[in-house]
N, C-alpha and C. Protein backbone atom coordinates (compact mmCIF):
# COMPACT_ATOMS: atom_id res chain seq x y z
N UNK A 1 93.35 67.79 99.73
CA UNK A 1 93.59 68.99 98.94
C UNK A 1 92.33 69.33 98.16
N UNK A 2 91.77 70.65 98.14
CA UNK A 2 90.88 71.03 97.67
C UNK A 2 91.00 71.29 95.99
N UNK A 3 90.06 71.60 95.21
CA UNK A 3 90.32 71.69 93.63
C UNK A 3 89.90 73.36 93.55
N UNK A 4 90.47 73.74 92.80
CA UNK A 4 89.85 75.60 92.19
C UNK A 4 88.66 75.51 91.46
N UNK A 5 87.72 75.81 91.70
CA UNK A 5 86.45 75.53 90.40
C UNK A 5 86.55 76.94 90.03
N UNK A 6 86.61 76.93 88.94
CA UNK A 6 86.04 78.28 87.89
C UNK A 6 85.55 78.26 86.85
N UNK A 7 84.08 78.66 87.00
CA UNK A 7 83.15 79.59 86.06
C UNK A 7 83.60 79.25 84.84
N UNK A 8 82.43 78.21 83.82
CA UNK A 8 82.83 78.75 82.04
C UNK A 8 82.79 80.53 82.30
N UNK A 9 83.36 80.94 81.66
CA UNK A 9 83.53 82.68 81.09
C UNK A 9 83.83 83.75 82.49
N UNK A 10 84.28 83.07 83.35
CA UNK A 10 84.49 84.10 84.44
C UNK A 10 86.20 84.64 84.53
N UNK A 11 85.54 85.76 84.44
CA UNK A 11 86.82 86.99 84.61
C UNK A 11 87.51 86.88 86.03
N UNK A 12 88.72 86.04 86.23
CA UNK A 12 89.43 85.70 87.13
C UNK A 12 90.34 86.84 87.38
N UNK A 13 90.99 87.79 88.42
CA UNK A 13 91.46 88.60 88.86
C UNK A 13 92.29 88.15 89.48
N UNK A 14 93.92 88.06 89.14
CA UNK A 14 95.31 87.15 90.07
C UNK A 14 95.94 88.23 90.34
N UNK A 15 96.65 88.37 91.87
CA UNK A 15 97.42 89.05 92.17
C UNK A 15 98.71 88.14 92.17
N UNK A 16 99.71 89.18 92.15
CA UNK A 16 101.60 88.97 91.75
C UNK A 16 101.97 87.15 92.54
N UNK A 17 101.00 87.00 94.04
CA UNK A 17 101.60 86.10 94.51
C UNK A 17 101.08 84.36 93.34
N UNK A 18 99.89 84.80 92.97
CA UNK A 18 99.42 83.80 92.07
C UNK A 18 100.89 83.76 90.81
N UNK A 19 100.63 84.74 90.09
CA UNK A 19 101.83 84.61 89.29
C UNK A 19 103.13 83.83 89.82
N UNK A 20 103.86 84.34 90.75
CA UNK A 20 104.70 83.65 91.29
C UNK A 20 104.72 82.33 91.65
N UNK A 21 103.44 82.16 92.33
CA UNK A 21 103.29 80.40 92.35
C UNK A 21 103.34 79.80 91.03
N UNK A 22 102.89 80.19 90.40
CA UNK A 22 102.76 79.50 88.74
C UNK A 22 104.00 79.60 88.32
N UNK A 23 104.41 80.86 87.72
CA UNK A 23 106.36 80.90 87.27
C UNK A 23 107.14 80.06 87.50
N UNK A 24 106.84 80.39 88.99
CA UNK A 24 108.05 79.19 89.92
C UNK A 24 108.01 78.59 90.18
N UNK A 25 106.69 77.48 90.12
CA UNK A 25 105.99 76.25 90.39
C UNK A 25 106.13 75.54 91.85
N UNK A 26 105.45 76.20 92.64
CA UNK A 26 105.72 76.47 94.03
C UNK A 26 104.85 74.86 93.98
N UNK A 27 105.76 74.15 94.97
CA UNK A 27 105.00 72.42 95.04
C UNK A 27 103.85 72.78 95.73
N UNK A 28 102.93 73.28 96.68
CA UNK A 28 102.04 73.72 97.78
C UNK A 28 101.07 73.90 96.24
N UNK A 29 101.01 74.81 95.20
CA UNK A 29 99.93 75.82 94.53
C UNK A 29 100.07 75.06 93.51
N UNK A 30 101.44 74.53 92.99
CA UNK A 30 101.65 74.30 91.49
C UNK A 30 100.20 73.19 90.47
N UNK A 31 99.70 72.15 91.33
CA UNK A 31 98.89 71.84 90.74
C UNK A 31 97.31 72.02 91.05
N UNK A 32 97.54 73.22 91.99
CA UNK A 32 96.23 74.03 92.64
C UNK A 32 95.84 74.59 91.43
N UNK A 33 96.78 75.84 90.67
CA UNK A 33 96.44 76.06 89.86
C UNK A 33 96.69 75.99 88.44
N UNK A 34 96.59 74.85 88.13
CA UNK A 34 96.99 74.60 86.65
C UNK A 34 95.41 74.28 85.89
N UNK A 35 94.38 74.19 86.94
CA UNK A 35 92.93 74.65 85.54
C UNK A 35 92.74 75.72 85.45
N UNK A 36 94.01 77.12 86.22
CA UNK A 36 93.66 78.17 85.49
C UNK A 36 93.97 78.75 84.54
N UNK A 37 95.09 77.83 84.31
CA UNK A 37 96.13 78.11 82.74
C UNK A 37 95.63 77.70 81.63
N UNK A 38 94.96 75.82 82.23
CA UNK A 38 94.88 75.51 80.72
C UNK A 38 93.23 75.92 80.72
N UNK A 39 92.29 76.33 81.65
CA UNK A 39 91.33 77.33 81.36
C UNK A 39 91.38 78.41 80.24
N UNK A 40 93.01 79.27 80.63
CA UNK A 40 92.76 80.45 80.10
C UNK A 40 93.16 80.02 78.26
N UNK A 41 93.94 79.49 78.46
CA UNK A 41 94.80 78.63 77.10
C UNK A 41 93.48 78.28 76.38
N UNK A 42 92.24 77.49 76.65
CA UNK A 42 91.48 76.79 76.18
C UNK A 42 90.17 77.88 75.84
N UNK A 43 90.47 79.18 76.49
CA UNK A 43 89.40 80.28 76.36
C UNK A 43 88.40 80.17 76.92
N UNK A 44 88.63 79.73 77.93
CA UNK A 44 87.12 79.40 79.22
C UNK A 44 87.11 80.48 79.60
N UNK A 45 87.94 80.93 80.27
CA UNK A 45 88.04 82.03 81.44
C UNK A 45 88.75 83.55 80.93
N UNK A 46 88.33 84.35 81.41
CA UNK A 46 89.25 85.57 81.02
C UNK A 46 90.79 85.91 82.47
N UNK A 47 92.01 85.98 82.18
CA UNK A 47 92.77 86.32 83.14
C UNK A 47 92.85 87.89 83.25
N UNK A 48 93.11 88.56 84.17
CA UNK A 48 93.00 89.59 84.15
C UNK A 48 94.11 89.94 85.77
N UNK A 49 95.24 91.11 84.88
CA UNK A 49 95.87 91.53 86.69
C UNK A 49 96.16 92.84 86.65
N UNK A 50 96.73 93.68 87.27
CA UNK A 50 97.21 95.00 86.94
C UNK A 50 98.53 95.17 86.47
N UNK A 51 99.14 95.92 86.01
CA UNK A 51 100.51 96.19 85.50
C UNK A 51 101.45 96.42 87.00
N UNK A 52 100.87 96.68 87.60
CA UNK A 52 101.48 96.76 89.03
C UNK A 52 102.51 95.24 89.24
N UNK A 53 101.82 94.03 88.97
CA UNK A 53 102.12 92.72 89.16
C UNK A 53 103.22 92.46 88.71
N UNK A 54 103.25 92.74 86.76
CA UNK A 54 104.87 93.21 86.48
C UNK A 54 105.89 93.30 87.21
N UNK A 55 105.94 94.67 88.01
CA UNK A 55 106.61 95.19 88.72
C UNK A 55 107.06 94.28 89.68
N UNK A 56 106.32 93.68 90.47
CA UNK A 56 105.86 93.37 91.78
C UNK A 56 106.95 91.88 91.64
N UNK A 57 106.56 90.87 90.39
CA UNK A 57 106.96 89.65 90.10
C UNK A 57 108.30 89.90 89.69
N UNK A 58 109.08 91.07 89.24
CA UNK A 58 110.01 91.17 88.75
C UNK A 58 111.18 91.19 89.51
N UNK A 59 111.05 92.22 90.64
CA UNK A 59 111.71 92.66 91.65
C UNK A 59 112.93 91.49 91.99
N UNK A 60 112.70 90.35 92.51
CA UNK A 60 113.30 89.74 92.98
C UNK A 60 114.52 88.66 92.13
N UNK A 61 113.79 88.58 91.33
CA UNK A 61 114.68 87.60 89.45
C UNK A 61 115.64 89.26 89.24
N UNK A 62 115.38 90.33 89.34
CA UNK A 62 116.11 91.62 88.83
C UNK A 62 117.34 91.63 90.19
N UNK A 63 117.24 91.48 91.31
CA UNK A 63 117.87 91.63 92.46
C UNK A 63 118.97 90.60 92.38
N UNK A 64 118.17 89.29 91.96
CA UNK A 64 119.00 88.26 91.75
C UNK A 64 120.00 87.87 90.23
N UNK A 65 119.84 89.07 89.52
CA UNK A 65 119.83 88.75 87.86
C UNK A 65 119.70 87.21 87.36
N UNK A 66 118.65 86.72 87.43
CA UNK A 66 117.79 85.93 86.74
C UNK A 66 117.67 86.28 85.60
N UNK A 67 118.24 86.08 84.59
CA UNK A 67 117.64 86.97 83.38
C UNK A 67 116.55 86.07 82.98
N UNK A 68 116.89 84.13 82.87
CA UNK A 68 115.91 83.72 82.32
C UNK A 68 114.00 83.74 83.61
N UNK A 69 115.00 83.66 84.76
CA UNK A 69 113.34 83.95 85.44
C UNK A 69 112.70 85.49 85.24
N UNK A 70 113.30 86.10 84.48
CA UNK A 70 112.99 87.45 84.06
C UNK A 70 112.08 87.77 82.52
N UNK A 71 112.45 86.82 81.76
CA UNK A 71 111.80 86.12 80.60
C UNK A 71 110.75 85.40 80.83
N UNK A 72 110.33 84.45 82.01
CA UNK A 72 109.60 83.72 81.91
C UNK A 72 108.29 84.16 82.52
N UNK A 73 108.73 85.31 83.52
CA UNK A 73 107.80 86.19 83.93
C UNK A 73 106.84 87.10 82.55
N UNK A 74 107.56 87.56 81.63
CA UNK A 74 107.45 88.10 80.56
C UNK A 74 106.94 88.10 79.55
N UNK A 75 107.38 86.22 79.42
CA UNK A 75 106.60 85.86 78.32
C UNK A 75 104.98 85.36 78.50
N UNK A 76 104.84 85.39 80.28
CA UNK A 76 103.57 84.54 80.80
C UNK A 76 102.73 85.66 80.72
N UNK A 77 102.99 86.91 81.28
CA UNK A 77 102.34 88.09 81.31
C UNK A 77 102.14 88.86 80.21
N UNK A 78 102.98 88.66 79.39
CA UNK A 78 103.20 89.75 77.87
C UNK A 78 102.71 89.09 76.73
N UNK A 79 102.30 87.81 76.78
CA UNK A 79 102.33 87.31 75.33
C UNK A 79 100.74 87.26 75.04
N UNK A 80 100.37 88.09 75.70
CA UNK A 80 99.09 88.64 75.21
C UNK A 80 97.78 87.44 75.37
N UNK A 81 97.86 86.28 76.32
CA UNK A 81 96.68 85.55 76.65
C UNK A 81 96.23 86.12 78.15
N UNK A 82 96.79 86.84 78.84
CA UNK A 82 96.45 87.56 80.14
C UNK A 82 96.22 88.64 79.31
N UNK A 83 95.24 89.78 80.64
CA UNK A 83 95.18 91.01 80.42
C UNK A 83 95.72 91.58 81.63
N UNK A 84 96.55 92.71 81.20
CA UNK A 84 97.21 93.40 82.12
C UNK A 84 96.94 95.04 82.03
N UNK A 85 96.20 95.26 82.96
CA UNK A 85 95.53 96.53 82.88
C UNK A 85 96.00 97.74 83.59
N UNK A 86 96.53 98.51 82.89
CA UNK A 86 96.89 99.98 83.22
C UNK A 86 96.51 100.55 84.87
N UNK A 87 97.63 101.44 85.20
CA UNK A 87 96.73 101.95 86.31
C UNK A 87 96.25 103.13 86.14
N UNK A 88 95.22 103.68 86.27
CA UNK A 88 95.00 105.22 85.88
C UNK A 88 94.09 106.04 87.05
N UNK A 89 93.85 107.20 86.75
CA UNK A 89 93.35 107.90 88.01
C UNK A 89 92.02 107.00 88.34
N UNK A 90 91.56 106.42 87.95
CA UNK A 90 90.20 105.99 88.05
C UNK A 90 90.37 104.89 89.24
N UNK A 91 91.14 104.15 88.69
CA UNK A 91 91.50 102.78 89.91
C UNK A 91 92.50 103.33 91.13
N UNK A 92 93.65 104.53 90.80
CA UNK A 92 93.80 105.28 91.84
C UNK A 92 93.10 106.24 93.09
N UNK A 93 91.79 106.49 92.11
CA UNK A 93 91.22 107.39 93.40
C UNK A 93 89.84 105.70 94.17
N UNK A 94 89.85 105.42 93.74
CA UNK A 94 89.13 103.76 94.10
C UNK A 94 89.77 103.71 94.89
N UNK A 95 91.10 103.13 94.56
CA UNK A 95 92.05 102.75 95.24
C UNK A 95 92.71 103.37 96.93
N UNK A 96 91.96 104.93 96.71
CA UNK A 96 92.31 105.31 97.87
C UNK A 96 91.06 105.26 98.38
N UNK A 97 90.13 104.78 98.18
CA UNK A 97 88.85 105.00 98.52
C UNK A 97 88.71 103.97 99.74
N UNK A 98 89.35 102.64 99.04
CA UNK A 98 89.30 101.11 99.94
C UNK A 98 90.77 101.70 100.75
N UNK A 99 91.70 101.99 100.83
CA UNK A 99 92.49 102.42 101.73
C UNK A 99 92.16 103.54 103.04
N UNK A 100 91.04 104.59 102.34
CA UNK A 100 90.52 104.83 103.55
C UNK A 100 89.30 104.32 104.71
N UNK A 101 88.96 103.43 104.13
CA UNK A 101 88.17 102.49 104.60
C UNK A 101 88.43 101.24 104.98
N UNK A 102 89.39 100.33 104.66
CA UNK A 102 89.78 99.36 105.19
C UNK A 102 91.57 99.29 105.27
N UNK A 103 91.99 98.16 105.77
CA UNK A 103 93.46 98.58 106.41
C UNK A 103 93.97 97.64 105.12
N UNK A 104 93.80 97.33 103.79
CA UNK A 104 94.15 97.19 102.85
C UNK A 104 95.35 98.04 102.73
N UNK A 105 96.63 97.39 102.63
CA UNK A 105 98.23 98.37 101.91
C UNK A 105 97.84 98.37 100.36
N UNK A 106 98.54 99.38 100.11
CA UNK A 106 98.32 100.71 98.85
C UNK A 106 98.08 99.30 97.49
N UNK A 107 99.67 98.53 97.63
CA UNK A 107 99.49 97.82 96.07
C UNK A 107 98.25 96.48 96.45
N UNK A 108 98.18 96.15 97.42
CA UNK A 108 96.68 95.50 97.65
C UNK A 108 95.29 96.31 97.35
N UNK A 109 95.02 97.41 97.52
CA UNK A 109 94.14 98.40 97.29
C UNK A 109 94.11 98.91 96.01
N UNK A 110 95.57 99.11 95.01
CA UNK A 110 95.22 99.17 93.76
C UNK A 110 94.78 97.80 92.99
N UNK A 111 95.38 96.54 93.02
CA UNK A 111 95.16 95.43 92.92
C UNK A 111 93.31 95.28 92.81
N UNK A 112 92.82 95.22 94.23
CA UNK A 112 91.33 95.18 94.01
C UNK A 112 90.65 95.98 93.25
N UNK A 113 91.10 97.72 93.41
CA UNK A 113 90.72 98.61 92.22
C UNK A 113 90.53 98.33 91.15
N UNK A 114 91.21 97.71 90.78
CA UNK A 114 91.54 97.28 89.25
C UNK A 114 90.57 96.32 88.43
N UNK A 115 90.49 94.98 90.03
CA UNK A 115 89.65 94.16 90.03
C UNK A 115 88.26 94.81 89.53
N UNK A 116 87.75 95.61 90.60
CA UNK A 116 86.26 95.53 90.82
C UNK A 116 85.97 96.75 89.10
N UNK A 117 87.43 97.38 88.92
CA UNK A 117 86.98 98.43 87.76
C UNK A 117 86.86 97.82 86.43
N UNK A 118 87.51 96.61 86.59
CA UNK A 118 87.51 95.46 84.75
C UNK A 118 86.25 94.66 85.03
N UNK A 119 85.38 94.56 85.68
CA UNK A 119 83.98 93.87 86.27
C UNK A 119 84.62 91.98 86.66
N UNK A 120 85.79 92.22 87.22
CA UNK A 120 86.38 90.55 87.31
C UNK A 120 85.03 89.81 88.45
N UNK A 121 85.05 88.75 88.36
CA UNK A 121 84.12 87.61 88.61
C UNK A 121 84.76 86.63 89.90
N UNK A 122 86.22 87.03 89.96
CA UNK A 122 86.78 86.43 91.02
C UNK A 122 88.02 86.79 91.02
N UNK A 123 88.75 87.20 92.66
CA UNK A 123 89.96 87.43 92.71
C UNK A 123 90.41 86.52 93.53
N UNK A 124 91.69 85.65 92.85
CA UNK A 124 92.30 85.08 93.10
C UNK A 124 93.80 85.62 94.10
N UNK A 125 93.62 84.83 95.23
CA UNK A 125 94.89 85.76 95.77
C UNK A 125 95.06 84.54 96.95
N UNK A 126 96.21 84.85 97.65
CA UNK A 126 96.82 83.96 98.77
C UNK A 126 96.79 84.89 100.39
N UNK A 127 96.27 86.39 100.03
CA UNK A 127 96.36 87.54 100.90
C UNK A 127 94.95 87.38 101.60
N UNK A 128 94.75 86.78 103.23
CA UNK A 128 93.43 86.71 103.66
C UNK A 128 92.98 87.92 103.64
N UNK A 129 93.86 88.90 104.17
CA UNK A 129 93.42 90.25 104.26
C UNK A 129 92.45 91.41 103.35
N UNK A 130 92.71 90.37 102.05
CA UNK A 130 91.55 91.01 101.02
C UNK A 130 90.09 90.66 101.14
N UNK A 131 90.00 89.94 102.34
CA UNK A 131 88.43 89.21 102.17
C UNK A 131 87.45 89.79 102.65
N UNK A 132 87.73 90.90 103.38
CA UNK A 132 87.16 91.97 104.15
C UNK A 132 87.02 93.19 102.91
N UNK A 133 86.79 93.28 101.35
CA UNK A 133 86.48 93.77 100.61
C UNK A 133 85.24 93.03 100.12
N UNK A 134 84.08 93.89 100.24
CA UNK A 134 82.43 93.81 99.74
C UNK A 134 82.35 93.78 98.32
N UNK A 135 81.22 92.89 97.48
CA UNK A 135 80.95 92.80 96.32
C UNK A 135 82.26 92.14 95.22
N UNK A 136 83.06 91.27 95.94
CA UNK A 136 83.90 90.79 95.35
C UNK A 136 84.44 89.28 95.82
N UNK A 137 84.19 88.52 95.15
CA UNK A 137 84.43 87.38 95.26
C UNK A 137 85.80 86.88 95.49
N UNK A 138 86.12 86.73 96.38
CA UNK A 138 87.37 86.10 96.63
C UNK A 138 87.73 84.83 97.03
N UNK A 139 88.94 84.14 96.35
CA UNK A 139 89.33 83.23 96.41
C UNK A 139 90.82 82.94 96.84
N UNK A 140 91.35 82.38 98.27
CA UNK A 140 91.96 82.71 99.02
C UNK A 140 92.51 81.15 98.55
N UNK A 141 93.75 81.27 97.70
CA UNK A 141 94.62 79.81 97.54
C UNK A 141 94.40 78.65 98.78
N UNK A 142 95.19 79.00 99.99
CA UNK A 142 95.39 78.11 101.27
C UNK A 142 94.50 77.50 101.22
N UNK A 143 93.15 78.95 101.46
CA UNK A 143 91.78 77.59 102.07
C UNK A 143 91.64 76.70 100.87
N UNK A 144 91.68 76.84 100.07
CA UNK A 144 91.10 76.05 98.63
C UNK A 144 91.76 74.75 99.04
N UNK A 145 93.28 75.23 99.63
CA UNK A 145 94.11 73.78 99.74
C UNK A 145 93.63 73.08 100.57
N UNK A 146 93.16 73.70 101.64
CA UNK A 146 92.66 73.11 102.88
C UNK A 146 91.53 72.48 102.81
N UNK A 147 90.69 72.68 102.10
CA UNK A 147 89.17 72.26 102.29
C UNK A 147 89.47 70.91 102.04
């Protein structure tokens, strides 16, 4: 099993599936990524995701009425040690920018938007399909496991 290295002061970029591994403490990720928590806890690193993720992590605890996996999503994202960044026309027209150019789907394409528009340092994700985006560092969970 491989280890996550991250950067004193690097602006880490997690999409919804990272969240979810963490929430739900998926056995495969769960201690993949736990130097990014107590990183962010300890003020090494900056976290950073879109408000999209919200959404995205919620869906399924709401389907299921989870209320407490609905809280725990809430309190990880809301209690103000992540940053959760707005979507606005700026990362929307980006956003269609990498959609007309690569076969990136829409909430993957706002996701990186978001990324490359907060100046993040690394995006963390489990989606190979993002790796085929230029000037952005990506960090693809599996392989990490794999190496």
């Amino acid at each position: 099993m491989g280890q996550l290295n991250l950067p004193s002061n690097a602006k880490v970029y997690i999409d919804s599936a990272i969240l979810i591994y963490s929430v739900e403490a998926h056995p495969d990720y769960r201690e993949l990524l736990r130097p990014l928590w107590l990183s962010l806890q300890a003020s090494e690193i900056e976290v950073i995701s879109s408000e999209l993720s919200l959404m995205e992590v919620l869906i399924v605890p709401l389907k299921n009425n989870d209320s407490a996996l609905v809280n725990d999503y809430r309190e990880l994202m809301l209690n103000g040690e992540m940053q959760l960044i707005p979507i606005n026309s700026t990362i929307l027209t980006q956003a269609a920018q990498l959609r007309a150019t690569t076969n990136l789907r829409t909430p993957d394409a706002i996701h990186v938007a978001t990324a490359l528009n907060t100046g993040s340092t690394m995006f963390l994700s489990n989606d190979r399909r993002i790796r085929q985006v230029p000037n952005l560092s990506i960090i693809v969970l599996q392989d990490v496991l794999e190496s």
